[in-house]
N, C-alpha and C. Protein backbone atom coordinates (compact mmCIF):
# COMPACT_ATOMS: atom_id res chain seq x y z
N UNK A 1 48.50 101.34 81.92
CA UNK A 1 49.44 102.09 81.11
C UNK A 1 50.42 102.84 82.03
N UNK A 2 51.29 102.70 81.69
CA UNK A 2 52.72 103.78 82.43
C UNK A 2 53.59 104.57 81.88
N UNK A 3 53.82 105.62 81.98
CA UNK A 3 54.22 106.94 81.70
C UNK A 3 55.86 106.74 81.84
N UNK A 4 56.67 106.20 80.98
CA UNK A 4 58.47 106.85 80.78
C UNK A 4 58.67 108.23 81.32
N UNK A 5 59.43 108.76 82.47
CA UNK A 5 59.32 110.22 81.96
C UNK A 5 61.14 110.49 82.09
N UNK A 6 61.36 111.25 82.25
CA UNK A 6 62.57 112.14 81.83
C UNK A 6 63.09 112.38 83.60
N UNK A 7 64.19 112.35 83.58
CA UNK A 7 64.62 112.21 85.06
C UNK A 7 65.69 112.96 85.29
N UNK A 8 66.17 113.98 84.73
CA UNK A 8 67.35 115.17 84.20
C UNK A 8 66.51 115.81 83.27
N UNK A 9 66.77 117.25 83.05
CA UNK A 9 66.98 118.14 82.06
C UNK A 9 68.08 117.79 80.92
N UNK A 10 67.67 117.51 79.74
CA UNK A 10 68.70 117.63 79.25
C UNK A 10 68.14 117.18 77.21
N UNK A 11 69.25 116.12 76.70
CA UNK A 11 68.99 115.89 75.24
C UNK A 11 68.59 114.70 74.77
N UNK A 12 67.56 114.54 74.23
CA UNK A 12 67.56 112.76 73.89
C UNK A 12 68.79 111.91 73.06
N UNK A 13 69.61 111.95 73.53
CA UNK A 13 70.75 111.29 72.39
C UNK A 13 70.46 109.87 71.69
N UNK A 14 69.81 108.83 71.98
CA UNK A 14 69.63 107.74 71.49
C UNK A 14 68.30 107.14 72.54
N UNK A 15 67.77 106.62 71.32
CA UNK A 15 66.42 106.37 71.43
C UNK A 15 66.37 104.62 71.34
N UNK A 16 66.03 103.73 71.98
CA UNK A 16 66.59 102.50 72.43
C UNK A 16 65.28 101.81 72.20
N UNK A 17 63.82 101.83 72.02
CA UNK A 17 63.29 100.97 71.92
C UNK A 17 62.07 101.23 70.30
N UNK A 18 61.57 100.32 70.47
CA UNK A 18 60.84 101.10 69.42
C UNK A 18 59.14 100.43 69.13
N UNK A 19 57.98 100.96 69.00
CA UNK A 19 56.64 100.53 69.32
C UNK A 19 56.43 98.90 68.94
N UNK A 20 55.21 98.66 69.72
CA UNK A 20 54.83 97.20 69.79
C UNK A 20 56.39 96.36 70.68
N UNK A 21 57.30 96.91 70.81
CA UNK A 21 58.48 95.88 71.63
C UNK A 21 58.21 95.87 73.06
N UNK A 22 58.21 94.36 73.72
CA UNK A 22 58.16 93.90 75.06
C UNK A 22 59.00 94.53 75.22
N UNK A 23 59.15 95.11 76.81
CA UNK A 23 59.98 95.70 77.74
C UNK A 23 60.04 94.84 78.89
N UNK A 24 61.21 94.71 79.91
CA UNK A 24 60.96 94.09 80.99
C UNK A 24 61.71 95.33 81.92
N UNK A 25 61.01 95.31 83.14
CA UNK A 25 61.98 96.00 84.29
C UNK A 25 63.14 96.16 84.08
N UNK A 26 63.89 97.36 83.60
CA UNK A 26 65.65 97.75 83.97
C UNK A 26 66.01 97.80 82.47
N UNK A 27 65.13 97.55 81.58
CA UNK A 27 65.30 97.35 80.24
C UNK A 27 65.76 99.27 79.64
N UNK A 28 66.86 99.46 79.09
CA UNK A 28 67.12 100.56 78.75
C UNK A 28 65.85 101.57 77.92
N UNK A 29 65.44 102.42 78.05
CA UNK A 29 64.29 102.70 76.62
C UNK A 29 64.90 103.73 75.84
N UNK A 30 65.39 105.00 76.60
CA UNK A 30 66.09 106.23 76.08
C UNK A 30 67.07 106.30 76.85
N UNK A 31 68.39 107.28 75.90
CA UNK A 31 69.57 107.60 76.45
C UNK A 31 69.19 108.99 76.33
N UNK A 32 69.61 109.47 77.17
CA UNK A 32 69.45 111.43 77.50
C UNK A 32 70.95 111.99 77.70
N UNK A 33 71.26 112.51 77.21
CA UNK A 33 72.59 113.78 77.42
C UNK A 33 72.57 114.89 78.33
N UNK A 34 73.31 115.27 78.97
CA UNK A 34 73.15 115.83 80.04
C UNK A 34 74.67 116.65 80.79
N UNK A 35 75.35 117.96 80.51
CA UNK A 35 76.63 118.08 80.67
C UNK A 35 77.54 117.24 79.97
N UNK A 36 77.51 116.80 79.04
CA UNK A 36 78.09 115.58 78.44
C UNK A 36 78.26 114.61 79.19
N UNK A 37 77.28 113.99 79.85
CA UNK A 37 77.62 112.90 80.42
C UNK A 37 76.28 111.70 79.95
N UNK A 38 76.31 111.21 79.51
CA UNK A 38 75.00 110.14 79.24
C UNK A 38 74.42 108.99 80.47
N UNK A 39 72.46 109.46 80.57
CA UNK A 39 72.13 109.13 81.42
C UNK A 39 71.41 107.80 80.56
N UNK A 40 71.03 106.78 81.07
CA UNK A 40 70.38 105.98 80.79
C UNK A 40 68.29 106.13 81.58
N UNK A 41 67.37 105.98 81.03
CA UNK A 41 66.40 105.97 81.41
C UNK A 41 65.60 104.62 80.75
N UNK A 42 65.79 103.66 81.89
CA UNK A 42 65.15 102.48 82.28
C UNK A 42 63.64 102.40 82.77
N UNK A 43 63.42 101.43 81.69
CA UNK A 43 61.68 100.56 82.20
C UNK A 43 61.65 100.59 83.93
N UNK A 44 60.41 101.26 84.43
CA UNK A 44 60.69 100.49 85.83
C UNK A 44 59.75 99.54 86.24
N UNK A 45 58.67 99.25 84.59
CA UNK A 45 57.93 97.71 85.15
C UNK A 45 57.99 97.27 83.52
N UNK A 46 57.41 96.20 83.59
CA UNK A 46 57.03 95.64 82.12
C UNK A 46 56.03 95.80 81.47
N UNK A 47 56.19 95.81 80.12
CA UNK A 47 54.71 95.81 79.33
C UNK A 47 55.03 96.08 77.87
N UNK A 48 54.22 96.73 76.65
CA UNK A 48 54.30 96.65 75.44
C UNK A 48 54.66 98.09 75.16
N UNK A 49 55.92 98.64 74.71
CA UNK A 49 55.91 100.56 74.06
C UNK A 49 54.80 100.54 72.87
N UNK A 50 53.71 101.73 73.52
CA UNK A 50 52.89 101.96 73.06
C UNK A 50 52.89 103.13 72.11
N UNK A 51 54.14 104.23 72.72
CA UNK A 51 53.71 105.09 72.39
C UNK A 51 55.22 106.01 72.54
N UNK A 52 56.52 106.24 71.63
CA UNK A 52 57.54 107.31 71.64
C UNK A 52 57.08 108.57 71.59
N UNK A 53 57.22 109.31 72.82
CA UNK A 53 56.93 110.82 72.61
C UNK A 53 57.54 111.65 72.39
N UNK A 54 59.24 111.15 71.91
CA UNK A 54 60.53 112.31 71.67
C UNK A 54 61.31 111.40 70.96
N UNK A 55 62.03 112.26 70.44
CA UNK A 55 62.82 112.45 69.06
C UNK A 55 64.67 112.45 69.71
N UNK A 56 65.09 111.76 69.22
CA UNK A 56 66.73 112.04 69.12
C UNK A 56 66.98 113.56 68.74
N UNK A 57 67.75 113.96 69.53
CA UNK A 57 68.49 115.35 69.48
C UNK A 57 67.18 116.09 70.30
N UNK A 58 66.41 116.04 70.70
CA UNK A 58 65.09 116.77 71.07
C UNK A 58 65.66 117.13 72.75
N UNK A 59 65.32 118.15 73.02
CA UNK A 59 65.56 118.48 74.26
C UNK A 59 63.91 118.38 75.19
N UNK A 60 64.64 117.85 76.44
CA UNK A 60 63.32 117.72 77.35
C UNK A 60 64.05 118.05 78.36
N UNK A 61 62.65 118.01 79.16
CA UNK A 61 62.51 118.68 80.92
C UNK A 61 62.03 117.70 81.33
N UNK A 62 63.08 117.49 82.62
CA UNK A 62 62.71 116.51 83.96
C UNK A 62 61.13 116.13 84.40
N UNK A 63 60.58 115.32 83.77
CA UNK A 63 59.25 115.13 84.33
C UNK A 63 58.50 115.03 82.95
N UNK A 64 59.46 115.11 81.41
CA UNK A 64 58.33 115.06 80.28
C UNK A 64 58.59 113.66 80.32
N UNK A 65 56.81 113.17 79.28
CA UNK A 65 57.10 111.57 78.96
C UNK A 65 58.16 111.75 78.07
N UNK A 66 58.52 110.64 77.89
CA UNK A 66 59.13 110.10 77.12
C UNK A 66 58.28 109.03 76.12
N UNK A 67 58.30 107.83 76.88
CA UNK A 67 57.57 106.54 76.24
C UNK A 67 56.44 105.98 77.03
N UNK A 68 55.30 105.47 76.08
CA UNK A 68 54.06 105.18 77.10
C UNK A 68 54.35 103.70 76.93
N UNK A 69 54.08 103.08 77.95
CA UNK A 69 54.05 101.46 77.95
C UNK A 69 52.82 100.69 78.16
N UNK A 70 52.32 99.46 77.69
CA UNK A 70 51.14 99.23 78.29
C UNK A 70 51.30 97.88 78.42
């Protein structure tokens, strides 16, 4: 299992994958907001989203999950 996490402080603006969907390496999962600038946070291996741990508009901190993969 592997842990999505959050790589900026900032807003979940769009939420890109959604449970039971294959992922491959580089595959987008969440978009995060950030100074108004939008970050992308990419798969960095493959496997099945097991598990969304945040919400669109939801604010997180650098280092929360995001999405569990397995």
């Amino acid at each position: 299992m592997a842990d999505v996490e959050a790589h900026i402080t900032g807003t979940v603006w769009k939420i890109e994958c959604e449970i039971g969907q294959e992922i491959s390496e580089g595959d987008t999962l969440v978009i995060l907001e950030s100074m108004k600038m939008e970050m992308p946070v990419e798969a960095e291996d493959e496997g099945t989203v097991k598990e969304i741990r945040c919400q669109e508009g939801q604010s997180v901190s650098e280092g929360d999950t995001l999405v569990v993969l397995e």
